[in-house]
Every structure is written in structure tokens, then in C-alpha cells.
Protein backbone atom coordinates (compact mmCIF):
# COMPACT_ATOMS: atom_id res chain seq x y z
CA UNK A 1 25.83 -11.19 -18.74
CA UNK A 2 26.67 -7.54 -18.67
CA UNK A 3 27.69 -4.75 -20.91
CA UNK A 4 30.78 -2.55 -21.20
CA UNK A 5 29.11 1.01 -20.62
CA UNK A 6 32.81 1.81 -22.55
CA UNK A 7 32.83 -0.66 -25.35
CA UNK A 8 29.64 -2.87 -25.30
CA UNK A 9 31.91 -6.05 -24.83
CA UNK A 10 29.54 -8.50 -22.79
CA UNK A 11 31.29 -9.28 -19.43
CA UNK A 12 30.23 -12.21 -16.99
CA UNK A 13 28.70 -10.99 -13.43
CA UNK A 14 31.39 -9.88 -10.83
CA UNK A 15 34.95 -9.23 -13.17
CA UNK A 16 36.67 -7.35 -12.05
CA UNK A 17 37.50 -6.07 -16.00
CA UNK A 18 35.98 -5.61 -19.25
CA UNK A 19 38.20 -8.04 -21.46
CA UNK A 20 37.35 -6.20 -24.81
CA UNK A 21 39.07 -2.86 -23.49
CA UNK A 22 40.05 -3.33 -19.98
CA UNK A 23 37.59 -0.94 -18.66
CA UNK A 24 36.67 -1.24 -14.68
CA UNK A 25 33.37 -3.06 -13.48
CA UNK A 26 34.19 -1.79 -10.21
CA UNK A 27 30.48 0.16 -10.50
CA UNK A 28 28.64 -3.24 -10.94
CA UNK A 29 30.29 -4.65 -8.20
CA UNK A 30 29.43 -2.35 -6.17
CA UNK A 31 25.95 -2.66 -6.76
CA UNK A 32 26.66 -6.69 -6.63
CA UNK A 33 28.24 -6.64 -2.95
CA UNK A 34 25.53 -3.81 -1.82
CA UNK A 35 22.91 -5.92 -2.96
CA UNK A 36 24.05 -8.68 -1.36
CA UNK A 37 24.23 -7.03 1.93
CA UNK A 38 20.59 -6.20 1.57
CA UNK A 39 21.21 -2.68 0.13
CA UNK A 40 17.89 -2.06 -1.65
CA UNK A 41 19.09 0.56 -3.45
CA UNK A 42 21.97 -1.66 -5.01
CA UNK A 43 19.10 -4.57 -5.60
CA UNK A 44 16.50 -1.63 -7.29
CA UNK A 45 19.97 -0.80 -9.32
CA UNK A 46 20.43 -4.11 -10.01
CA UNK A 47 16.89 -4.47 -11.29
CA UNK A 48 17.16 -1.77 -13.61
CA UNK A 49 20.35 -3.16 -15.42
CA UNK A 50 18.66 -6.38 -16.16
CA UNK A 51 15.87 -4.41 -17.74
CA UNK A 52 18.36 -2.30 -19.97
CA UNK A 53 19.76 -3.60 -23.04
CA UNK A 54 22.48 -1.18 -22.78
CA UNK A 55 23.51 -2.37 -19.86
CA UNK A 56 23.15 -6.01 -19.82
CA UNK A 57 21.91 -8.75 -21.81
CA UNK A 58 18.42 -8.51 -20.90
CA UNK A 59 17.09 -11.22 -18.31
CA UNK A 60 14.10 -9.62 -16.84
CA UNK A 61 13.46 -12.79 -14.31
CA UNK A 62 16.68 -11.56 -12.97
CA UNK A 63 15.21 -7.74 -13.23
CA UNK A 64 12.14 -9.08 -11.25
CA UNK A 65 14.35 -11.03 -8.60
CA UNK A 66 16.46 -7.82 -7.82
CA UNK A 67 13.38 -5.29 -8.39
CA UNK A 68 11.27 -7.50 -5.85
CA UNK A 69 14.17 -6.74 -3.26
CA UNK A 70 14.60 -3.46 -3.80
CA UNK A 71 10.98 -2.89 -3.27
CA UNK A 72 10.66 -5.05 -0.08
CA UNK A 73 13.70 -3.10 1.28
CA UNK A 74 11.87 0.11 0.66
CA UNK A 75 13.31 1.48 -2.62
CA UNK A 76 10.44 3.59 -3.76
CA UNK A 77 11.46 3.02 -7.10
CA UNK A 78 11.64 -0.39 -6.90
CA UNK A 79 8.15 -0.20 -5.50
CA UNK A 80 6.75 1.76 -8.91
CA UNK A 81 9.11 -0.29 -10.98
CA UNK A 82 7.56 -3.88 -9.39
CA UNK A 83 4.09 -2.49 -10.10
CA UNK A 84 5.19 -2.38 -13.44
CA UNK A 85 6.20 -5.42 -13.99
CA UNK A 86 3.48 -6.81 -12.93
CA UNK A 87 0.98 -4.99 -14.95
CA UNK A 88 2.90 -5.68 -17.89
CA UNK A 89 3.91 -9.58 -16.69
CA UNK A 90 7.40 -8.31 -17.35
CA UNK A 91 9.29 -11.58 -15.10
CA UNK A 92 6.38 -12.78 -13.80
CA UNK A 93 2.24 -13.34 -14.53
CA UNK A 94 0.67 -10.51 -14.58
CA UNK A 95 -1.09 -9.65 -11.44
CA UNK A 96 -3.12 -6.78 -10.95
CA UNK A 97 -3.43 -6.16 -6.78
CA UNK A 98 0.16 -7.05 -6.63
CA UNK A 99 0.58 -4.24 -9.57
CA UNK A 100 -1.61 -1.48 -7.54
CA UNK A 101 0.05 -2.78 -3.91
CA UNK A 102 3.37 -1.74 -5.48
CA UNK A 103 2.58 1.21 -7.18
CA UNK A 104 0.41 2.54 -4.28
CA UNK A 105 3.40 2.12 -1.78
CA UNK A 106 5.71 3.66 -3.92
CA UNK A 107 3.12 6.90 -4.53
CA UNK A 108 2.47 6.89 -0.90
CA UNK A 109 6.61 7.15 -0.47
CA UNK A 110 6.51 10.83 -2.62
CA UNK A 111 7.26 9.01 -6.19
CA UNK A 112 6.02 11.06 -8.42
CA UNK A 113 5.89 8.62 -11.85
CA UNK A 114 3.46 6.21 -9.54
CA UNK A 115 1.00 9.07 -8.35
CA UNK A 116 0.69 9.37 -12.25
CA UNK A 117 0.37 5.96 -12.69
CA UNK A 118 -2.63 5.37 -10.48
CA UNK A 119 -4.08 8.25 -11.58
CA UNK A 120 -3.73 6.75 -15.45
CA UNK A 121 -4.64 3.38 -13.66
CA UNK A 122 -7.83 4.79 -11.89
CA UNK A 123 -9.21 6.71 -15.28
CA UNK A 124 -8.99 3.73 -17.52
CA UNK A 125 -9.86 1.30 -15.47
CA UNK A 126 -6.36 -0.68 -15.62
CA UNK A 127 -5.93 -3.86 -12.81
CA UNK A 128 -8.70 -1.08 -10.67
CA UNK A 129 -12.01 -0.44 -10.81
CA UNK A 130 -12.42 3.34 -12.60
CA UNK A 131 -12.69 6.18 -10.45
CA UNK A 132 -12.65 9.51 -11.35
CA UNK A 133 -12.23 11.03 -7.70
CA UNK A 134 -9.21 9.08 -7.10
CA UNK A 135 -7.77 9.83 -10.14
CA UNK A 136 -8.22 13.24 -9.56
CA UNK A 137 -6.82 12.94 -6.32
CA UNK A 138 -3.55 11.28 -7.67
CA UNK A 139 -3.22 13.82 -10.45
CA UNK A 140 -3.42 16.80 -7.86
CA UNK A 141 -1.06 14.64 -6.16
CA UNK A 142 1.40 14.67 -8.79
CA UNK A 143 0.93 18.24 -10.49
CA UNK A 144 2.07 19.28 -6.27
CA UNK A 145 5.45 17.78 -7.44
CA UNK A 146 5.74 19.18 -10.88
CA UNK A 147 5.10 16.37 -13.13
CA UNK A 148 3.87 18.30 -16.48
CA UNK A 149 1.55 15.86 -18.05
CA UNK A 150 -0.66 15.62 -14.87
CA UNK A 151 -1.48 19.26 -14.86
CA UNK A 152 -2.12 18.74 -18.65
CA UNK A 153 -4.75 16.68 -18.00
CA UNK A 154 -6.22 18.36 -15.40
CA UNK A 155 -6.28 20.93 -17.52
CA UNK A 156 -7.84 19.47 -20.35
CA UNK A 157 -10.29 17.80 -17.85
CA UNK A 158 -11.15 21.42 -16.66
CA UNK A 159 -9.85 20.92 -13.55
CA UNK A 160 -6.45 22.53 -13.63
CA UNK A 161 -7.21 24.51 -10.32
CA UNK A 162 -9.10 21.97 -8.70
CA UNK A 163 -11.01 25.42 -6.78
CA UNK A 164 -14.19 23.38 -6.88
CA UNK A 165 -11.94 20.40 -4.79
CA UNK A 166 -12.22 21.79 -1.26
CA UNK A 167 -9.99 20.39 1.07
CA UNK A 168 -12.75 18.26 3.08
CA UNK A 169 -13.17 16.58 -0.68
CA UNK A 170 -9.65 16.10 -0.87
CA UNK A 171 -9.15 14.45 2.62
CA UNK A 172 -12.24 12.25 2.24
CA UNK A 173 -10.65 11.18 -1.21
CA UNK A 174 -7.75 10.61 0.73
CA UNK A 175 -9.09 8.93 3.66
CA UNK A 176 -11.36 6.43 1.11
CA UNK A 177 -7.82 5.48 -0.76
CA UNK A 178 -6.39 4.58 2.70
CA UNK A 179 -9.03 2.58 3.82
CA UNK A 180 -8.42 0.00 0.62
């Protein structure tokens, strides 16, 4: 079931009308008939309004199903969203190389919130063995597209230049993470 973004009323999948106010679904079916034609923005969408209580009644093996699409179909988001769920067994068991698979393809893709993930993945230890160099790397990676809290931390590592990282470090860090 879905929400009302208007009036909270809970709707069944594909209305065409909210029947507590008479509000349009036309944006849900949208993402319903995109989805269906293999749209994996429209199934990462999809995915993210099963997770939201706002938006749906939350069903997150439905989240999964649509999420899993989305990230097959290339949806970057998906991708980081997938390796989510299965860190957290959020629709499914929890599975750790699916979790860094996911989350790895959707850093690799330019996502910023996974780069910070692996890095937070790779310092504690989290589904990955630790490793400081590669968290590094993925920090650096993400403080190049802005994200605040990873030049915090490289900051409070002493790191928040990375001077002492010459590039052959960097590309060798790269290179290693490639090879897994």
C-alpha cells in the first residue's frame, strides 16, 4: 500500500486517485510503468518508497525486490542502497561480499555516500577486513567530491592534505582495490 504525499490516505498500487482527497498518483505510476519497462531509475525509485514510511506502508522485501533492479540496471544509487540492505539484512540475510560488491560498484560509479561508506567499512572492519590505506584512499576519494565528514576525519586523522600520499601511493592503493 501507498501513501497520499497530500493527505496520508493509504492508496492500493496503481490508482489512478487518492480516495481520501482525490489527489493524483499519476507520479507513482509513473515510476510503476517505468519500472516495469526495466527503467532502473523508476525500480531504484520504487525501492526507496517501500523503505519510507511517508511514502508507503513499509514492505522492505518489496524495497529489496525493486532496489535489486535498480542496481542490476545500473542505478548507482540503487547500487549503495543494495549494499545497505544487505549489511543491515534490511529484506534479505545479511551478507557481507554481496554488501561490499554493491557498495564498491556504486563508489566506483562517482557516488559519493558509498566512497564514505567503504571508507567507514574499511576502518572498522565492517563485512571487510580493516585497512587503513584503503580507507584512506576512499576518504580522499570522497573529500574530491565535497562530502564534509570525510575531510573531517582526515583531518582529525592528520591527514587532511594527504601531502605525505604521493600519487604512486595513491595509484598502487588504487590498483590493489581493483585487483579484489
Amino acid at each position: 500500500m501507498l501513501k497520499c504525499v497530500e493527505c496520508g490516505h493509504l492508496v492500493k498500487e496503481k490508482e489512478e486517485f487518492c480516495d481520501g482527497c482525490g489527489a493524483s498518483m499519476e507520479v507513482y505510476n509513473r515510476w510503476f510503468k517505468g519500472a516495469e519497462e526495466n527503467d532502473a531509475f523508476s525500480q531504484a525509485s520504487l525501492g526507496v518508497i517501500y523503505r519510507n514510511e511517508k511514502l508507503s506502508v513499509v514492505d522492505l522485501e518489496k524495497s529489496f525486490y525493486w532496489t535489486k533492479k535498480g542496481a542490476e540496471g545500473g542505478d548507482s544509487n540503487a547500487q549503495g542502497a543494495l549494499g545497505g540492505m544487505y549489511l543491515n539484512g534490511q529484506g534479505t540475510e545479511v551478507d557481507f561480499e554481496k554488501s561490499y560488491y554493491w557498495t564498491r560498484k556504486s563508489a566506483e560509479q562517482g557516488n559519493t555516500t558509498a566512497k564514505w561508506n567503504l571508507a567507514c567499512d574499511f576502518l572498522q572492519g565492517t563485512g571487510v577486513e580493516k585497512d587503513v590505506f584503503k580507507a584512506i584512499y576512499w576518504l580522499i576519494e570522497a573529500r574530491k567530491d565535497g562530502y564534509e565528514d570525510a575531510a573531517n576525519l582526515l583531518e582529525k586523522m592528520n591527514i587532511a592534505d594527504a601531502h605525505f600520499f604521493s600519487e604512486d601511493i595513491l595509484a598502487s592503493i588504487k590498483y590493489i582495490n581493483k585487483e579484489e
